[in-house]
C-alpha atoms as a PDB file:
ATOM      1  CA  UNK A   1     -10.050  36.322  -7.854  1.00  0.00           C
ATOM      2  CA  UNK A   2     -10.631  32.563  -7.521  1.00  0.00           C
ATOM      3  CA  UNK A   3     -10.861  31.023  -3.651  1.00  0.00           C
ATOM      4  CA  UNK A   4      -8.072  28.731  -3.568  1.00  0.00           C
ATOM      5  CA  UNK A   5      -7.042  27.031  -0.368  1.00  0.00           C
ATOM      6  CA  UNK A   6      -3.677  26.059  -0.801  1.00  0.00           C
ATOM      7  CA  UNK A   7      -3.570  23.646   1.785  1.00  0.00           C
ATOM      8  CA  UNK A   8      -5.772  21.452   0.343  1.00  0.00           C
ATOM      9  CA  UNK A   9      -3.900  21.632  -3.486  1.00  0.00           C
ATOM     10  CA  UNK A  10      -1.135  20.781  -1.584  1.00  0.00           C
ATOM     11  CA  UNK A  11      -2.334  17.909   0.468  1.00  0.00           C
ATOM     12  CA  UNK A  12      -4.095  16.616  -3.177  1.00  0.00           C
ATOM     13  CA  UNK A  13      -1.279  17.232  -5.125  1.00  0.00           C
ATOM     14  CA  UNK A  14       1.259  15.598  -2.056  1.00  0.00           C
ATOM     15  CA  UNK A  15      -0.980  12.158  -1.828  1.00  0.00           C
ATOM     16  CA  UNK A  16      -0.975  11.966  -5.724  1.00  0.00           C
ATOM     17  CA  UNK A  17       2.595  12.520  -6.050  1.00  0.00           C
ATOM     18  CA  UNK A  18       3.477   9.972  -2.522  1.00  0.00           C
ATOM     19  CA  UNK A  19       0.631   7.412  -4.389  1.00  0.00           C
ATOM     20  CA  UNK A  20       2.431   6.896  -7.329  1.00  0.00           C
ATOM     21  CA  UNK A  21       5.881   7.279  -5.993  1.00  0.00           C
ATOM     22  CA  UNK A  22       5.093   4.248  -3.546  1.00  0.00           C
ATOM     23  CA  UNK A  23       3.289   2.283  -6.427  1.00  0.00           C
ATOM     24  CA  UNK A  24       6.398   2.395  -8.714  1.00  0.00           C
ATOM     25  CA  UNK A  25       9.003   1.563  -6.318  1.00  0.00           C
ATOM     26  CA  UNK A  26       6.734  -1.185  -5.318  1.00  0.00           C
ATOM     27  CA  UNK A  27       6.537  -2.532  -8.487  1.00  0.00           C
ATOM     28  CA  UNK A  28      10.026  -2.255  -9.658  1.00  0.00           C
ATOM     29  CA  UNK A  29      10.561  -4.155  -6.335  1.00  0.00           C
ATOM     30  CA  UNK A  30       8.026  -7.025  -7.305  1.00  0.00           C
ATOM     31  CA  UNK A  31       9.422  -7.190 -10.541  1.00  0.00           C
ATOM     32  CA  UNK A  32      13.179  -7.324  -9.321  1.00  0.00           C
ATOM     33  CA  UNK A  33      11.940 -10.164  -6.703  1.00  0.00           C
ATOM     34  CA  UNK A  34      10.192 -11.952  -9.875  1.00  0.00           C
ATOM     35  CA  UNK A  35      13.647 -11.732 -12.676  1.00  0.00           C
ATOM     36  CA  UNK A  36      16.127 -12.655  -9.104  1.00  0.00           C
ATOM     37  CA  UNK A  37      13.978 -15.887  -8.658  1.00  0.00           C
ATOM     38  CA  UNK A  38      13.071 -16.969 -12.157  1.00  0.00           C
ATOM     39  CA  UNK A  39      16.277 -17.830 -12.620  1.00  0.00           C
ATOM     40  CA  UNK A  40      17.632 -21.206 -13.707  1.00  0.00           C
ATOM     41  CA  UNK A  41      21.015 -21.139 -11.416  1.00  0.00           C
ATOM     42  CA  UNK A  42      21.030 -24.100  -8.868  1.00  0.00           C
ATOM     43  CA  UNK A  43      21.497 -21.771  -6.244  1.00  0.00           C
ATOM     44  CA  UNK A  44      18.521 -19.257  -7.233  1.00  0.00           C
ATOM     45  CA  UNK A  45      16.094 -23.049  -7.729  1.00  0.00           C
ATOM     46  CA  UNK A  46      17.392 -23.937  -3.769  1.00  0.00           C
ATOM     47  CA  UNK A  47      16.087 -20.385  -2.646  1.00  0.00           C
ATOM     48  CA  UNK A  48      13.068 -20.234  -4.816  1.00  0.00           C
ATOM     49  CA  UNK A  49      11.897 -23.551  -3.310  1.00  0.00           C
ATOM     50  CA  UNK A  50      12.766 -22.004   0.469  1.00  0.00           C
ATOM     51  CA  UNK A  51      10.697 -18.820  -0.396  1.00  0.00           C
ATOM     52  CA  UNK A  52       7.412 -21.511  -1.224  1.00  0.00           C
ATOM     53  CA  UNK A  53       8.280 -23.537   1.689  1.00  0.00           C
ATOM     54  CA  UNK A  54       8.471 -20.320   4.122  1.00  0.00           C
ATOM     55  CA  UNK A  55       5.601 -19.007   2.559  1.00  0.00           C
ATOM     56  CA  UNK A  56       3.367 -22.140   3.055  1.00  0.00           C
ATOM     57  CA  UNK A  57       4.328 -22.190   6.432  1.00  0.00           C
ATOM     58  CA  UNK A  58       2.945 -18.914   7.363  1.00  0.00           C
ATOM     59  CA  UNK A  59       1.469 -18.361  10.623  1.00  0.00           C
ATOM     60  CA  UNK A  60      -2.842 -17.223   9.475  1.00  0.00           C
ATOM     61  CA  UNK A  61      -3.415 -16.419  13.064  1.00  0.00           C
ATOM     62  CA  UNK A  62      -0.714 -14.030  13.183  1.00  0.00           C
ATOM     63  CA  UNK A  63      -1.227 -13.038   9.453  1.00  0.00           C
ATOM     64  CA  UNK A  64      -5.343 -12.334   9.685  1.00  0.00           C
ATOM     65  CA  UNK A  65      -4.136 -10.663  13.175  1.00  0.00           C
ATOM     66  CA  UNK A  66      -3.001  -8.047  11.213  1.00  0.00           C
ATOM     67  CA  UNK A  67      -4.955  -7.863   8.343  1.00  0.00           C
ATOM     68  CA  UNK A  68      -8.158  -7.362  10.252  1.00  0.00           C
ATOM     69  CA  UNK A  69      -6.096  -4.607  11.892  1.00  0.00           C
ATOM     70  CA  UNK A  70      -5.566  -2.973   9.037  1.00  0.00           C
ATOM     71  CA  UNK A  71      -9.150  -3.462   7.793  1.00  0.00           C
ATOM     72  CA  UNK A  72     -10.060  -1.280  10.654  1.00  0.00           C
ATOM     73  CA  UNK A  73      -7.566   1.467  10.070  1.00  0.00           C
ATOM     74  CA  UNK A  74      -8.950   1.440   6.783  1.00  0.00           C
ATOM     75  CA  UNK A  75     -12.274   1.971   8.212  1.00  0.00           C
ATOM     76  CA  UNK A  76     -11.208   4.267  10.249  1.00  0.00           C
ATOM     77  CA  UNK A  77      -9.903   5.771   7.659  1.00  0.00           C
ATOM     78  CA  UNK A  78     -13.107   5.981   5.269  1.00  0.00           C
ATOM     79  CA  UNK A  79     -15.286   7.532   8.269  1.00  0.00           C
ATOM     80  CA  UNK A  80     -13.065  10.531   8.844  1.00  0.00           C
ATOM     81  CA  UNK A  81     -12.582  11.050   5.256  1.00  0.00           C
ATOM     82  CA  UNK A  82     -16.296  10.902   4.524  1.00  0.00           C
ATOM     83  CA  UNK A  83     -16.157  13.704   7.662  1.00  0.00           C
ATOM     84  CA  UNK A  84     -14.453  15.606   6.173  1.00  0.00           C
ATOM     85  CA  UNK A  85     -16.325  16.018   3.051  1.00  0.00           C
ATOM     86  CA  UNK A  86     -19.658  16.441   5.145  1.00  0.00           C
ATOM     87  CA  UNK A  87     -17.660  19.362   6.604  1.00  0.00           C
ATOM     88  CA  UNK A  88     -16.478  21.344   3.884  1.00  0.00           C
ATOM     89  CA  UNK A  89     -19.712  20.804   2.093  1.00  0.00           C
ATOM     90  CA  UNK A  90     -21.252  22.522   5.251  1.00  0.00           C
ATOM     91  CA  UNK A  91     -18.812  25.032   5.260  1.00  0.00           C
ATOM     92  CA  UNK A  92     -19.565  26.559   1.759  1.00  0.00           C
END
């Protein structure tokens, strides 16, 4: 009989399924966001040109605040996963 840990088929199978779950709904959102504003209406041109202007505008300090934050949780990240392998590769 095979050794099968189910907890880790289900924690593989559970970020596949949540991975591609987010990356659809993300992408139907983008391209929602991208037919709403490429619209020719007066009214959708007026908020089109307010999204640019907001998005020039942005504040970097606050903005690479939290991307180097992330960048660390993504580091973070990495190290225990690489852990982790070093682990089970002991364990066998």
């Amino acid at each position: 009989m095979p050794d099968i840990d189910f907890f880790e088929f289900f924690r593989y199978f559970l970020g596949t399924v949540v991975t591609i779950y987010a990356t659809v709904v993300t992408l139907q959102s983008l391209w929602g966001w991208y037919v709403w504003l490429a619209g020719g209406d007066k009214y959708i041109t007026l908020v089109r040109r307010y999204v640019i202007v907001q998005g020039l505008r942005l504040r970097f300090k606050t903005f690479w605040g939290d991307v180097i934050i992330s960048l660390l949780l993504c580091i973070a990240f990495l190290i225990m996963w690489r852990l982790h392998v070093l682990i089970y590769r002991h364990a066998l």
